[in-house]
N, C-alpha and C. Protein backbone atom coordinates (compact mmCIF):
# COMPACT_ATOMS: atom_id res chain seq x y z
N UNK A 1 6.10 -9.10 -23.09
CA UNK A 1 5.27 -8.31 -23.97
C UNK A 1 6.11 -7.24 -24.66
N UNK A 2 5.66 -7.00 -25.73
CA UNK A 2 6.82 -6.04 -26.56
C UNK A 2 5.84 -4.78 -26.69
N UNK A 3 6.93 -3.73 -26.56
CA UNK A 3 6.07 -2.29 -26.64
C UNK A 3 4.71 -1.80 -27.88
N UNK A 4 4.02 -1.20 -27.29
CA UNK A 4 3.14 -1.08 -27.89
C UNK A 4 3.35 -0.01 -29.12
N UNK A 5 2.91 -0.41 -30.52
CA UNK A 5 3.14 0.78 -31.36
C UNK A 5 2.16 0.97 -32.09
N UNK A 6 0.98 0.72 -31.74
CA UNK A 6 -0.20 0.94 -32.17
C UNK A 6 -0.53 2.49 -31.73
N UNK A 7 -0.62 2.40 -30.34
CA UNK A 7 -1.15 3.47 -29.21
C UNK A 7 -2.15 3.49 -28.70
N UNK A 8 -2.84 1.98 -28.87
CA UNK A 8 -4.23 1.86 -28.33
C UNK A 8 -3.94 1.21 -26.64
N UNK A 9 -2.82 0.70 -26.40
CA UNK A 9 -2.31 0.09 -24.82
C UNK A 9 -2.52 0.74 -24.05
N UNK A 10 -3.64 0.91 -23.27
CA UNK A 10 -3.54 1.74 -21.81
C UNK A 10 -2.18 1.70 -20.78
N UNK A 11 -1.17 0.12 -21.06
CA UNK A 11 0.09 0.09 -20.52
C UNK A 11 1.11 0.51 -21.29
N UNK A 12 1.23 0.63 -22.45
CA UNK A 12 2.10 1.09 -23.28
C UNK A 12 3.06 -0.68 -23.45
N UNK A 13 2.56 -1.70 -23.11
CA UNK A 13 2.45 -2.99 -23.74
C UNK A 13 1.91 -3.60 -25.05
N UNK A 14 2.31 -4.41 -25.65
CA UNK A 14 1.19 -4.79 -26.81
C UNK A 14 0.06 -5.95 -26.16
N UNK A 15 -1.26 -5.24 -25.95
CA UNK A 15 -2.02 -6.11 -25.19
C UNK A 15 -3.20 -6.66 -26.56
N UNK A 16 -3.20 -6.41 -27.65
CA UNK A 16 -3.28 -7.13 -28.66
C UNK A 16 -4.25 -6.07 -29.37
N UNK A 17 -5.27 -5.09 -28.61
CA UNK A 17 -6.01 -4.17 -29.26
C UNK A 17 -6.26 -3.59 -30.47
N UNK A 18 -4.91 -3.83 -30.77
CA UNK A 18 -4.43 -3.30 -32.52
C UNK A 18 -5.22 -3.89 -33.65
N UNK A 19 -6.00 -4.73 -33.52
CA UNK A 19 -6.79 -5.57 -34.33
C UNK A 19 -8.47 -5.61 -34.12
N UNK A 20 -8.32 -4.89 -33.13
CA UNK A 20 -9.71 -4.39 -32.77
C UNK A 20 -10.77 -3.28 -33.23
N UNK A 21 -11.87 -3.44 -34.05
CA UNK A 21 -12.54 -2.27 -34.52
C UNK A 21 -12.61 -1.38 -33.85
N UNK A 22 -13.05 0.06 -33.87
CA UNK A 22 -12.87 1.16 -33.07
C UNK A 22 -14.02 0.99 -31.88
N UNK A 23 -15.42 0.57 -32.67
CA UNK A 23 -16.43 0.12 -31.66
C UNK A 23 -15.29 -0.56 -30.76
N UNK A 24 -15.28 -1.81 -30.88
CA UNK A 24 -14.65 -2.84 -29.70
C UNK A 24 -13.49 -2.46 -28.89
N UNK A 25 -12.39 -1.25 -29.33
CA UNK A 25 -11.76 -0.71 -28.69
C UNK A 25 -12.06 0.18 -27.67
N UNK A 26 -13.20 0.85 -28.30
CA UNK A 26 -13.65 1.96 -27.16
C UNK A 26 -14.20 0.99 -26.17
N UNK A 27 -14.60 0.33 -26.40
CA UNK A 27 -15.59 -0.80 -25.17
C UNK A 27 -14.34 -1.88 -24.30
N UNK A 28 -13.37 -1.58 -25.13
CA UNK A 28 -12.57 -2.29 -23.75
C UNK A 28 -11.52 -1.60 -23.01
N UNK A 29 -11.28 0.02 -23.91
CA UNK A 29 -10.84 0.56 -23.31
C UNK A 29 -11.88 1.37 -22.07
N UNK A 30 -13.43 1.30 -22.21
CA UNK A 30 -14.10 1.89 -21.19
C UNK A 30 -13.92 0.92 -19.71
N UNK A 31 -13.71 -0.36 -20.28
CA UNK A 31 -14.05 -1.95 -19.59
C UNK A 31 -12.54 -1.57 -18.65
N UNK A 32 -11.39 -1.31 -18.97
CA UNK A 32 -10.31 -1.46 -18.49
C UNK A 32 -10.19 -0.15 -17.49
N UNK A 33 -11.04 0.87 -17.96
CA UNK A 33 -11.23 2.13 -17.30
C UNK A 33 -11.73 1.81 -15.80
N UNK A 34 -12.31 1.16 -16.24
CA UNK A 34 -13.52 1.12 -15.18
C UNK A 34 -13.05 0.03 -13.65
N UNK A 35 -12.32 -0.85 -14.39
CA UNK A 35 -11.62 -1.50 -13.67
C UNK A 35 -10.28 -0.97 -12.55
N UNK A 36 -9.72 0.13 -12.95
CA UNK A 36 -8.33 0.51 -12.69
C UNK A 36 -9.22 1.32 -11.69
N UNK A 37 -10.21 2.34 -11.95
CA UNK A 37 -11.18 3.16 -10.81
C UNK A 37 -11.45 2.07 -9.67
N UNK A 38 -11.76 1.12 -10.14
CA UNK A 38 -12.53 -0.12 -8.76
C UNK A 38 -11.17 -0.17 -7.97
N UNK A 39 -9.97 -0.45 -8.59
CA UNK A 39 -8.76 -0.95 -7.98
C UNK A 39 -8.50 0.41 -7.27
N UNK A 40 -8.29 1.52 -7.72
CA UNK A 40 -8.22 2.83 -7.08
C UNK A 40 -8.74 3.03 -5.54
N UNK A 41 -10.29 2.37 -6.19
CA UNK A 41 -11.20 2.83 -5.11
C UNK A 41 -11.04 2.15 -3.61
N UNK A 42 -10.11 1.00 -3.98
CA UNK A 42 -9.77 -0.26 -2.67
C UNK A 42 -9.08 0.29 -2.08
């Protein structure tokens, strides 16, 4: 994966987001949020 230069990568990867409306960004950046808390929480 090549670095991210958008700045939308929660990894600082290019995970493809960059093409994503702002709606659909916020919703997968909440989606990915939410996920990393569950993993936290284990």
């Amino acid at each position: 994966m090549a670095d991210c230069g958008c700045g939308r990568s929660p990894t600082g990867k290019c995970v493809g987001w960059h093409d994503l409306s702002e709606d659909a960004y916020q919703a997968k950046k909440a989606e990915w949020e939410k996920r990393q808390a569950e993993k936290a929480a284990k």
